[in-house]
C-alpha atoms as a PDB file:
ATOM      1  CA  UNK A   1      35.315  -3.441 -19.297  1.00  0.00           C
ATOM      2  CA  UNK A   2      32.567  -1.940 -17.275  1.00  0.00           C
ATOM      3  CA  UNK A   3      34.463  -3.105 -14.319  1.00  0.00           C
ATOM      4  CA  UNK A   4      37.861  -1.122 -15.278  1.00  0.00           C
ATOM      5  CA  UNK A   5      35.495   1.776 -15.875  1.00  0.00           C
ATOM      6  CA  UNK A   6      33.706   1.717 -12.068  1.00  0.00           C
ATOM      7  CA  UNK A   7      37.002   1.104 -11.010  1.00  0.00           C
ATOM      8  CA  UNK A   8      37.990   4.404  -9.463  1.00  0.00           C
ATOM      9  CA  UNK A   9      34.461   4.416  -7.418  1.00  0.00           C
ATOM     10  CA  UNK A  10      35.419   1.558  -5.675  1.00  0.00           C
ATOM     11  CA  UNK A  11      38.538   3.002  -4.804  1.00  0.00           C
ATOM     12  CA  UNK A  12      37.465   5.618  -3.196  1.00  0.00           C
ATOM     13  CA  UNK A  13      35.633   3.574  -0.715  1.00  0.00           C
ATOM     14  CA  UNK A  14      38.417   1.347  -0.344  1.00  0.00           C
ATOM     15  CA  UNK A  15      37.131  -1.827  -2.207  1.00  0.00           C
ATOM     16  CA  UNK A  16      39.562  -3.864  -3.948  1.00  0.00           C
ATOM     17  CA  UNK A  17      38.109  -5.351  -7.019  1.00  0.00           C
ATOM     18  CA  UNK A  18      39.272  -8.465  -8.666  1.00  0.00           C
ATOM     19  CA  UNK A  19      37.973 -10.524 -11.520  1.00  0.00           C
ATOM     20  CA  UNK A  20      37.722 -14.586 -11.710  1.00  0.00           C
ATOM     21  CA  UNK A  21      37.395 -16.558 -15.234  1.00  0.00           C
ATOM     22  CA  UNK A  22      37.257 -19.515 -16.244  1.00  0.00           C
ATOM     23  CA  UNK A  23      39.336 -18.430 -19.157  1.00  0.00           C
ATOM     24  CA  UNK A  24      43.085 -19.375 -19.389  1.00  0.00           C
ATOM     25  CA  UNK A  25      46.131 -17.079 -18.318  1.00  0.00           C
ATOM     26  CA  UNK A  26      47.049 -16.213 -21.673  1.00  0.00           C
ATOM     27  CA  UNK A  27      43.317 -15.284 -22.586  1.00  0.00           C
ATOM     28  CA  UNK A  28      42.902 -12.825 -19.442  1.00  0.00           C
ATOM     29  CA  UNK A  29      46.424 -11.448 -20.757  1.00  0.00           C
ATOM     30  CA  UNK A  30      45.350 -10.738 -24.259  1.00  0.00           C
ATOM     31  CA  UNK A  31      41.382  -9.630 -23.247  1.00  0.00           C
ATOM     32  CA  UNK A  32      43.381  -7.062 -20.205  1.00  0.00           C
ATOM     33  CA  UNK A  33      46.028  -5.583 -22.626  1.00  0.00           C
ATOM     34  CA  UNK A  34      43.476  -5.003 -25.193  1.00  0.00           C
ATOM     35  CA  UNK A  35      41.084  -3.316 -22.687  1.00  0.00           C
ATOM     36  CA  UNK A  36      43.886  -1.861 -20.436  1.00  0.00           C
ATOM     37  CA  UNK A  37      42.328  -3.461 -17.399  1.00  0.00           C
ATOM     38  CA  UNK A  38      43.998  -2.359 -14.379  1.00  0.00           C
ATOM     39  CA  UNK A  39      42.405  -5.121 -11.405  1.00  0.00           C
ATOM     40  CA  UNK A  40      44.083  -8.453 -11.200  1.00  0.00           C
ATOM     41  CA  UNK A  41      42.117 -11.023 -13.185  1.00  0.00           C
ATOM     42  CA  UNK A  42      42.436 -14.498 -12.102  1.00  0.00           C
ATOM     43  CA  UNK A  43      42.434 -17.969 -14.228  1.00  0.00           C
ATOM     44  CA  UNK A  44      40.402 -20.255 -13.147  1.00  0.00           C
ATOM     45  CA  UNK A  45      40.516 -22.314 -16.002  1.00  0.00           C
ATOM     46  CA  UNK A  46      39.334 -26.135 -14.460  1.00  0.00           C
ATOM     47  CA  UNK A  47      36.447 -23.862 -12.524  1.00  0.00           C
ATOM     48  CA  UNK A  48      37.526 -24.950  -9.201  1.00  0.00           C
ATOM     49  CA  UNK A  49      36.939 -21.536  -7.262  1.00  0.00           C
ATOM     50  CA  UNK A  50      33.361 -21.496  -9.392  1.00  0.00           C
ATOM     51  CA  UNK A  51      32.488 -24.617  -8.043  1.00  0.00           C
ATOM     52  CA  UNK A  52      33.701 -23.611  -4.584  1.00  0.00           C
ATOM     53  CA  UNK A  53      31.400 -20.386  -4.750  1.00  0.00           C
ATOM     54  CA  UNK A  54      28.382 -22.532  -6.174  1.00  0.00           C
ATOM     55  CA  UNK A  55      27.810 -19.942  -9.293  1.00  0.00           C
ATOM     56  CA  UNK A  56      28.754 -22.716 -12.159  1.00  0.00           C
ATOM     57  CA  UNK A  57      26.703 -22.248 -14.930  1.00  0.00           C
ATOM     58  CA  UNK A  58      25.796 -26.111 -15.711  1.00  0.00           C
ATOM     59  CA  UNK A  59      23.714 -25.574 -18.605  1.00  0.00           C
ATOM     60  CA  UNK A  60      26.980 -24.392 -20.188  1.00  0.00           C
ATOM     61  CA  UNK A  61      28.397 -26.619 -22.794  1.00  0.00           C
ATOM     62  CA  UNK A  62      31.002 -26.609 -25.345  1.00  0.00           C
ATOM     63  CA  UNK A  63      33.315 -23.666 -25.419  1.00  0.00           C
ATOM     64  CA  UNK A  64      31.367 -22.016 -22.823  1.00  0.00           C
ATOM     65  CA  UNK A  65      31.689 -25.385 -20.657  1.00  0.00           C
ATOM     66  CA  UNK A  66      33.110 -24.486 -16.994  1.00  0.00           C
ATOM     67  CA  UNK A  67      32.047 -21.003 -16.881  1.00  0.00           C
ATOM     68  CA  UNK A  68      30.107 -19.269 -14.094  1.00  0.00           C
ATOM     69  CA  UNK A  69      26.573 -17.299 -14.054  1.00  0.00           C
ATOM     70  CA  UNK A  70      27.564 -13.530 -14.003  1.00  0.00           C
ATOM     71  CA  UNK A  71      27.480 -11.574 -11.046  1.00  0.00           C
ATOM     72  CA  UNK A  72      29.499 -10.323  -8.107  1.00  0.00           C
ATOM     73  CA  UNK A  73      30.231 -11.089  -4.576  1.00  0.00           C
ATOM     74  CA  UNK A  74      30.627  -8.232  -1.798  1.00  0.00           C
ATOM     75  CA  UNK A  75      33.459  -9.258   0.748  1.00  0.00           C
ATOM     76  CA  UNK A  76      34.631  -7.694   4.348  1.00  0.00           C
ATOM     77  CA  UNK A  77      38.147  -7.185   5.160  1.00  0.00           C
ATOM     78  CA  UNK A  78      38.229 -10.662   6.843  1.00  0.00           C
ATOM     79  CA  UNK A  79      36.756 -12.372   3.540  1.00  0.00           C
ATOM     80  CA  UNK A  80      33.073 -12.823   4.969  1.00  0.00           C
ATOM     81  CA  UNK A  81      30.432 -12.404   1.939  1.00  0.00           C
ATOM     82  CA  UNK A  82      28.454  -9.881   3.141  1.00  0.00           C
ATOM     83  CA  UNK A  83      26.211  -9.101  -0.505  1.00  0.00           C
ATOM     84  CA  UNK A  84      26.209 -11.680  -3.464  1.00  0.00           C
ATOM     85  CA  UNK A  85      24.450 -10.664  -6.851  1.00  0.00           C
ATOM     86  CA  UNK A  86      23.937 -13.050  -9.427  1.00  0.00           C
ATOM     87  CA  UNK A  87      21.765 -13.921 -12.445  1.00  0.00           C
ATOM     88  CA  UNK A  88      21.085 -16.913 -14.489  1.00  0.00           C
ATOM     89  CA  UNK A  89      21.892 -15.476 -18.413  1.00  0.00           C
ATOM     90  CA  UNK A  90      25.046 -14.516 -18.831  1.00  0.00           C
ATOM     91  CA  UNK A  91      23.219 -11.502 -20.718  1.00  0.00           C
ATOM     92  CA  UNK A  92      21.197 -10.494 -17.996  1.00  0.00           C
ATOM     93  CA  UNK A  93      23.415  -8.804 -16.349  1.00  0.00           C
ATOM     94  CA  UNK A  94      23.668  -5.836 -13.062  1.00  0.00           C
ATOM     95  CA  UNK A  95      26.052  -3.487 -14.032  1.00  0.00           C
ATOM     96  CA  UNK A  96      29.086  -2.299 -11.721  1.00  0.00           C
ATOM     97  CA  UNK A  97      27.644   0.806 -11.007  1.00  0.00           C
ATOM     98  CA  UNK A  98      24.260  -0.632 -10.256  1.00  0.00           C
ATOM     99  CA  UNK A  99      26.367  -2.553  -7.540  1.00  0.00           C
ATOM    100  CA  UNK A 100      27.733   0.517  -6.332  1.00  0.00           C
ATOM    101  CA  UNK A 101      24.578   2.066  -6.078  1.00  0.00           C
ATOM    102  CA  UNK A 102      22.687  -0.901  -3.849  1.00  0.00           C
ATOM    103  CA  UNK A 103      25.768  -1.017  -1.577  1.00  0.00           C
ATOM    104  CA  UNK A 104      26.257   2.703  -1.134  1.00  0.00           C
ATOM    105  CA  UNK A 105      23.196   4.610  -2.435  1.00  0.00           C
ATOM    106  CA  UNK A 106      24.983   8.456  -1.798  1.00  0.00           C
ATOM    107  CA  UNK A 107      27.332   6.968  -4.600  1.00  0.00           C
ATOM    108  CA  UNK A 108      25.102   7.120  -7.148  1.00  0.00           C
ATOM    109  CA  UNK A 109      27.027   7.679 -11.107  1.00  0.00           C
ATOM    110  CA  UNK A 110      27.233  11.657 -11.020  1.00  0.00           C
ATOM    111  CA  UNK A 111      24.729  11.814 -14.205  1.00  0.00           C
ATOM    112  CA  UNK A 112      22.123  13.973 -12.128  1.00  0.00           C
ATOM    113  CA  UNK A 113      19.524  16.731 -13.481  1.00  0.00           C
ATOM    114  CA  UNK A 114      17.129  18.608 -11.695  1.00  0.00           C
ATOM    115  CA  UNK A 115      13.679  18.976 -12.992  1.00  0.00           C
ATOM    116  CA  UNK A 116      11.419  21.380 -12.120  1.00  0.00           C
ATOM    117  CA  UNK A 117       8.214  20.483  -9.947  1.00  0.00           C
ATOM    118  CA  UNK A 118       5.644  22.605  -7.529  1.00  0.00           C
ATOM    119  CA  UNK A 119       6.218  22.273  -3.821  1.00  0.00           C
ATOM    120  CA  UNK A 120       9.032  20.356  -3.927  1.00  0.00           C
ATOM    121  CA  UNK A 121      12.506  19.466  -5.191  1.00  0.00           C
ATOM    122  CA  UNK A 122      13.185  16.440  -7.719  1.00  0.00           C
ATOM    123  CA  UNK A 123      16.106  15.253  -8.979  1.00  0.00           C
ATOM    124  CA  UNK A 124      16.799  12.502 -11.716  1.00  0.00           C
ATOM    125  CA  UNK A 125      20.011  10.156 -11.626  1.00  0.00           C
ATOM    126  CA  UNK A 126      21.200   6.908 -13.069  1.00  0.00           C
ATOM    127  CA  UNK A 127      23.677   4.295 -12.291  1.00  0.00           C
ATOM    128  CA  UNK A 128      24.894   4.471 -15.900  1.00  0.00           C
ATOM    129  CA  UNK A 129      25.410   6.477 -18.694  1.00  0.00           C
ATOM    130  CA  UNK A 130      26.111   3.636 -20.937  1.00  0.00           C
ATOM    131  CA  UNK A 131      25.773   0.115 -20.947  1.00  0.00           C
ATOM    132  CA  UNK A 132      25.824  -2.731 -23.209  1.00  0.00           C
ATOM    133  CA  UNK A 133      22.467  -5.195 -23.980  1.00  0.00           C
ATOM    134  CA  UNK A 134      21.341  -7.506 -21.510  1.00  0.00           C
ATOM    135  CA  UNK A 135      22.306  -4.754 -18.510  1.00  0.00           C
ATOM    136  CA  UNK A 136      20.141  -4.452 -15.429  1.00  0.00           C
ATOM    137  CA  UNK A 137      20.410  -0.527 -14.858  1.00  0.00           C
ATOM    138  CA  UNK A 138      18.941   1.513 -11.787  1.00  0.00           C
ATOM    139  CA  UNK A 139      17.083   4.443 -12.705  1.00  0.00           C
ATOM    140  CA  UNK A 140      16.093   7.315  -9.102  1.00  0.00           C
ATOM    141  CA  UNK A 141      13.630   9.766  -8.538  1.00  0.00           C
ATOM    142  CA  UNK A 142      15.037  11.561  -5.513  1.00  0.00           C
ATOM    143  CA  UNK A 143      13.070  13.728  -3.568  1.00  0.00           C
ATOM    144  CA  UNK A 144      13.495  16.812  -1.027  1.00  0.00           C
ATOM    145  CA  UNK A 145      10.271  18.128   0.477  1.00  0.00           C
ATOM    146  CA  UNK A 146       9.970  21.353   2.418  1.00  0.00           C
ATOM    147  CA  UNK A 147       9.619  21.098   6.189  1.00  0.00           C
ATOM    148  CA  UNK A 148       6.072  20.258   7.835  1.00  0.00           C
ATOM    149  CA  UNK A 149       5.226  19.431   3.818  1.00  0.00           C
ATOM    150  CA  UNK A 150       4.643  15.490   2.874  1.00  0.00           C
ATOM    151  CA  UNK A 151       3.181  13.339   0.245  1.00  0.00           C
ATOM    152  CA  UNK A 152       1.318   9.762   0.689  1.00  0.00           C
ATOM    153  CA  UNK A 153       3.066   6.741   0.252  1.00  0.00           C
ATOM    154  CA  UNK A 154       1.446   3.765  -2.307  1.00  0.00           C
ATOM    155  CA  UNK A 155      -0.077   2.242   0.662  1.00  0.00           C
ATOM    156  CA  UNK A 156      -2.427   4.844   1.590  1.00  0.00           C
ATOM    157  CA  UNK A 157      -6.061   4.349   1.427  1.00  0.00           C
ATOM    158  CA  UNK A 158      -8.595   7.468   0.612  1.00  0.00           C
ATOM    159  CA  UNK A 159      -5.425   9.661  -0.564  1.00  0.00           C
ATOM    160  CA  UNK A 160      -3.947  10.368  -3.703  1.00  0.00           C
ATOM    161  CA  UNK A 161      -0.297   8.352  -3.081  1.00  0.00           C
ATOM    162  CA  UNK A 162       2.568   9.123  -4.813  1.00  0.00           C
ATOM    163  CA  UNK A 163       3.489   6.906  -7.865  1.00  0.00           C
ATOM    164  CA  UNK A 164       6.332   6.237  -9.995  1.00  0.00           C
ATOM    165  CA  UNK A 165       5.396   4.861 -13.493  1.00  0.00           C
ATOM    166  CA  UNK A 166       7.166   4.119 -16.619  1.00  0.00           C
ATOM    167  CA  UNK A 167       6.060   4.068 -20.225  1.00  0.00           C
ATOM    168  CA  UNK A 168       6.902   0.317 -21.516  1.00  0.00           C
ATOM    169  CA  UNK A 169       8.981  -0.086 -24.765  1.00  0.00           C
ATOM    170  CA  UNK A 170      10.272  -3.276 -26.661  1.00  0.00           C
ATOM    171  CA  UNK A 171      13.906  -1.343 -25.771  1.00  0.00           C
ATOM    172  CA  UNK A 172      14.196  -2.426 -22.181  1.00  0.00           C
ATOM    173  CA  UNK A 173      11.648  -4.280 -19.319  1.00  0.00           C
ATOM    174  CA  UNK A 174      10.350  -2.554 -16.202  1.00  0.00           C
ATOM    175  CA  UNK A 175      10.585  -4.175 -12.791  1.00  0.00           C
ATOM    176  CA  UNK A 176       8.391  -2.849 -10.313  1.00  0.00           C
ATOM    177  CA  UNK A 177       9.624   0.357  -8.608  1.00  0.00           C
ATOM    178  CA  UNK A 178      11.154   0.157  -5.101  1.00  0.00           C
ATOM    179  CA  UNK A 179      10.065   2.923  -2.213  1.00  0.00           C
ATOM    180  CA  UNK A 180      11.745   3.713   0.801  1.00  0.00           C
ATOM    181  CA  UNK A 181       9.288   2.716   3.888  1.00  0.00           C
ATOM    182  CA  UNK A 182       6.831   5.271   4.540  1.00  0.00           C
ATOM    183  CA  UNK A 183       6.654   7.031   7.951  1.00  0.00           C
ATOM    184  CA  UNK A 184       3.110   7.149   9.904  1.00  0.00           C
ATOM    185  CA  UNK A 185       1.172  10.805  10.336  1.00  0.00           C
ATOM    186  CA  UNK A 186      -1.339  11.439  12.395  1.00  0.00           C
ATOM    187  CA  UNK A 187      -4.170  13.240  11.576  1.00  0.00           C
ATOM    188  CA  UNK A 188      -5.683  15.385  14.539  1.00  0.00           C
ATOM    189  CA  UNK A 189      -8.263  17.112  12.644  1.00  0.00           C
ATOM    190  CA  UNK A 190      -9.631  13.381  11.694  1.00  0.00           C
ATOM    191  CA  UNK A 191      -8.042  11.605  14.121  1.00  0.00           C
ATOM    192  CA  UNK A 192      -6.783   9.106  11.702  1.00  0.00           C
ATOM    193  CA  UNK A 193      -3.444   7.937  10.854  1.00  0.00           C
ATOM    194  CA  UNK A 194      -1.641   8.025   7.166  1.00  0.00           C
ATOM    195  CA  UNK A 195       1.611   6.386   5.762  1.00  0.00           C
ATOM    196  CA  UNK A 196       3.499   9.633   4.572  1.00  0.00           C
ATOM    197  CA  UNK A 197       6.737  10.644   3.127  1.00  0.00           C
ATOM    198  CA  UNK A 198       9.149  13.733   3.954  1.00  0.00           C
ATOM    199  CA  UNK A 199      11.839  15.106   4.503  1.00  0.00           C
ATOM    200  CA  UNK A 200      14.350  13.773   1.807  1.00  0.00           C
ATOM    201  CA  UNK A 201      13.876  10.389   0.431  1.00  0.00           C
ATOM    202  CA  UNK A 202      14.380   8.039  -3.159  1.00  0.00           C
ATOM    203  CA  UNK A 203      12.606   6.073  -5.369  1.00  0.00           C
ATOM    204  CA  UNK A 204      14.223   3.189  -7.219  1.00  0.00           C
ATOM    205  CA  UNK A 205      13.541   2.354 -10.677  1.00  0.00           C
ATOM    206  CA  UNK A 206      15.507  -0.713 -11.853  1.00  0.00           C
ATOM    207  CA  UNK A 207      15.410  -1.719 -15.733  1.00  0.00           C
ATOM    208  CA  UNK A 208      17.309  -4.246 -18.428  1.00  0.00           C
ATOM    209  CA  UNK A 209      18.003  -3.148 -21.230  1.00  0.00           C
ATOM    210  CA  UNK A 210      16.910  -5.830 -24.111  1.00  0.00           C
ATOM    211  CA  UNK A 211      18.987  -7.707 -25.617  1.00  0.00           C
ATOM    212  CA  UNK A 212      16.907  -9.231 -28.626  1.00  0.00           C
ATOM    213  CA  UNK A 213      18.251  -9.508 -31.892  1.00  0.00           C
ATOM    214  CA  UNK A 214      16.120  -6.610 -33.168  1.00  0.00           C
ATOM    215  CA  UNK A 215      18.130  -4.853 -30.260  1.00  0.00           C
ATOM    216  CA  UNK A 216      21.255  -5.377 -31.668  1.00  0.00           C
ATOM    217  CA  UNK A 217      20.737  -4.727 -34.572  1.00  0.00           C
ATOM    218  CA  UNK A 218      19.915  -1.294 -34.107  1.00  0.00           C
ATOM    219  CA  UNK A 219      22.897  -0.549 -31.730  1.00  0.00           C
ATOM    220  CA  UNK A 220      24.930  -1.204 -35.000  1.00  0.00           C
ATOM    221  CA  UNK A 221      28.498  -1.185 -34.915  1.00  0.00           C
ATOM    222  CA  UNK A 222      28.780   2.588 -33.211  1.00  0.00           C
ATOM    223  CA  UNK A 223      25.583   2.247 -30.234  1.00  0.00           C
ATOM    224  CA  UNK A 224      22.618   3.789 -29.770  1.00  0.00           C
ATOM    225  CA  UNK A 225      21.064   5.776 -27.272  1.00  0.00           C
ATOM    226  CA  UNK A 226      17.366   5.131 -25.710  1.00  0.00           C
ATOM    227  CA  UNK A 227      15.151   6.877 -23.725  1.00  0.00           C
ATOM    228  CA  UNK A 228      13.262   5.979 -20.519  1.00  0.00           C
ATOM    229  CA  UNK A 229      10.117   8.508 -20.535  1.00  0.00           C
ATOM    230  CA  UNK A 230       7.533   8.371 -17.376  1.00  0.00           C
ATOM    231  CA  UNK A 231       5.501  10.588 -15.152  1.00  0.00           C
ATOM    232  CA  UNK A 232       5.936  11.404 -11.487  1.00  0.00           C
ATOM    233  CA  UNK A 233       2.611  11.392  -9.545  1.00  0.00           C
ATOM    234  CA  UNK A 234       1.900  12.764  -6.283  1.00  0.00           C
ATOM    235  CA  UNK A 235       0.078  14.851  -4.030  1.00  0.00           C
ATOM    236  CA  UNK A 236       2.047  17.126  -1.773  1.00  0.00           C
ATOM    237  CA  UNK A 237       0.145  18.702   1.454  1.00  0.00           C
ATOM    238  CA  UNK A 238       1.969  20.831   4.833  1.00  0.00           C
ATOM    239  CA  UNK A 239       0.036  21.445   7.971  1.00  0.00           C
ATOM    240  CA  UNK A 240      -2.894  23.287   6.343  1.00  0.00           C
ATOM    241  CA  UNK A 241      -3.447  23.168   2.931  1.00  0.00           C
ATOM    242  CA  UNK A 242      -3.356  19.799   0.197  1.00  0.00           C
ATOM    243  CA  UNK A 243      -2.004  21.141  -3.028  1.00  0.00           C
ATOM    244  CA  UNK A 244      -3.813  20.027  -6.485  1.00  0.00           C
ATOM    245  CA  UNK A 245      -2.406  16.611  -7.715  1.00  0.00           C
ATOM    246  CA  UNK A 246       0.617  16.589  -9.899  1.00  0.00           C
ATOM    247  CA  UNK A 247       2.130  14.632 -12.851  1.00  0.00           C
ATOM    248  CA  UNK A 248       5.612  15.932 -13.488  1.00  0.00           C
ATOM    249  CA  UNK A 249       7.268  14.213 -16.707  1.00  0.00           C
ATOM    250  CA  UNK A 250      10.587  12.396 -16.398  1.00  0.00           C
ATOM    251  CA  UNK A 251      13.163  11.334 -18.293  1.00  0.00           C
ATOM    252  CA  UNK A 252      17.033   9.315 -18.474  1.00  0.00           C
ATOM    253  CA  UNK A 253      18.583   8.607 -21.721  1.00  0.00           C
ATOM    254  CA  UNK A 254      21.156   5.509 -21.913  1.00  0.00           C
ATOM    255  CA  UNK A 255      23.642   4.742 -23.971  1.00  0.00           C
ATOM    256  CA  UNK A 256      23.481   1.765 -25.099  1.00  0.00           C
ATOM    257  CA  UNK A 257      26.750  -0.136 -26.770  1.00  0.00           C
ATOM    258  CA  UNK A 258      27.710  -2.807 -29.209  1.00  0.00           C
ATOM    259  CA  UNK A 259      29.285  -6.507 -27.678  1.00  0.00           C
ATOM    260  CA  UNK A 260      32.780  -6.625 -27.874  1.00  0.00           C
ATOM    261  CA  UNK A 261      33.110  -9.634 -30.698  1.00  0.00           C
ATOM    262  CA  UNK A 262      36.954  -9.310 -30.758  1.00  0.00           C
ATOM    263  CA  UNK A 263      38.108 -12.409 -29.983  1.00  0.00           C
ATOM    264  CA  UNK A 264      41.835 -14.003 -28.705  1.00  0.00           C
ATOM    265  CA  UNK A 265      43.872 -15.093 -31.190  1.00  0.00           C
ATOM    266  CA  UNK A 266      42.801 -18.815 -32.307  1.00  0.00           C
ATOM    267  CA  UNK A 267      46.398 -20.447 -30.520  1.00  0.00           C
ATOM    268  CA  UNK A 268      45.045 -19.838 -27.186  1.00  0.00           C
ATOM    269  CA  UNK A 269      41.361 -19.849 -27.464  1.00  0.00           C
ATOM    270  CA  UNK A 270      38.799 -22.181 -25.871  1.00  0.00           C
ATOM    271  CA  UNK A 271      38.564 -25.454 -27.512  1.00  0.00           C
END
């Protein structure tokens, strides 16, 4: 479902999206009318094209027996893999949009805000508005900075660097925040040299949402949303002056929505 809803944003850059299941024909019939998918989904029901991409899930057993991890493979018009995401649970997921985002970052899901902050512009996006538990989500702190104006990267040494951090909750885990790779300044006055950023530049937050039972069972029947609160640090400084350190607030809310527990009917389900 999250698929058929990134759907047009891989259109527009010309990616054709297809689906593979070890489910049965009539399964990926029933689960596609139901959902209105509108990508070909394709039956792989003896897990032969699994096995031939080396994602089967071998711990599976049971009814769940053949299936692969989750994930998604990036192909070129000639049917090279160029990008392959995958993870182990199948409830540990990266969304479509997340994909989107790591293969074309100026793509980013159009939930953008603005927030206010001295001597520079900021700007808040997400690759999702709403996802279900278990979803690896990308969170961005993008960044404009006046010209001659800069901050310090998290490798400086002796400076106040600029810093990305997020308040922890039992609602979703933090992996560490991603930079872009800082540019080297040189210092005549001290003749020393700094890792700076400017210009324009984004920071990349990436989170999964929990999906422990206490989670679901306060995203209900109807969802919930959460929210992902943390402070932007930095020091920004031109070609004469260092302005006072800064800690500008930040925040993304998430949707986040019930499982989808409707299941085929019981003629054509897995045995």
């Amino acid at each position: 479902m999250q698929l058929q809803s990134a759907r047009q944003r891989f259109d527009e850059r010309g990616i054709g999206l297809a689906a593979v299941s070890y489910d049965s024909p009539a399964i990926l019939k029933d689960f596609s009318e139901r959902h209105q998918i509108g990508f070909p989904l394709l039956a792989d029901p003896r897990s032969k094209l699994i096995r031939q991409f080396e994602v089967l899930n071998k711990s599976a057993s049971g009814m769940t027996r053949g299936m692969a991890h989750p994930g998604f493979f990036y192909l070129d018009a000639k049917g090279v893999i160029r990008e392959k995401y995958f993870e182990v649970n199948y409830t540990d997921r990266l969304t479509p949009n997340n994909v989107i985002a790591k293969l074309f970052p100026e793509l980013v899901e159009e939930v953008r805000r603005p927030v206010e902050a001295p001597h520079l512009q900021l700007t808040l996006a997400q690759s999702d508005r709403a996802v279900i538990p278990g979803s690896r989500i990308s969170l961005f702190v993008e960044v404009g900075l006046p010209t001659v104006t800069h901050v310090y990267s998290p490798d400086v040494k002796g400076y106040i660097p600029i810093a990305l951090t997020m308040e922890p909750s039992k609602e979703f885990e933090i992996a560490a925040a991603i930079y872009p790779p800082a540019k080297t300044l040189y210092l005549e006055a001290i003749k020393e040299q700094v890792p700076v950023f400017d210009g324009t530049f984004r920071i990349v937050q990436d989170v999964r949402i929990a999906n422990s039972m206490e989670m679901m069972k306060s995203v209900g029947a109807t969802g919930k949303t959460i929210q992902l609160t943390g402070k932007f640090k930095y020091q920004a400084c031109d070609d004469k002056v260092c302005y006072p350190p800064t800690a500008v607030p930040v925040t993304w809310q998430v949707q986040v929505l019930p499982f989808d527990l409707v299941r085929s009917p019981e003629a054509i389900r897995h045995q």
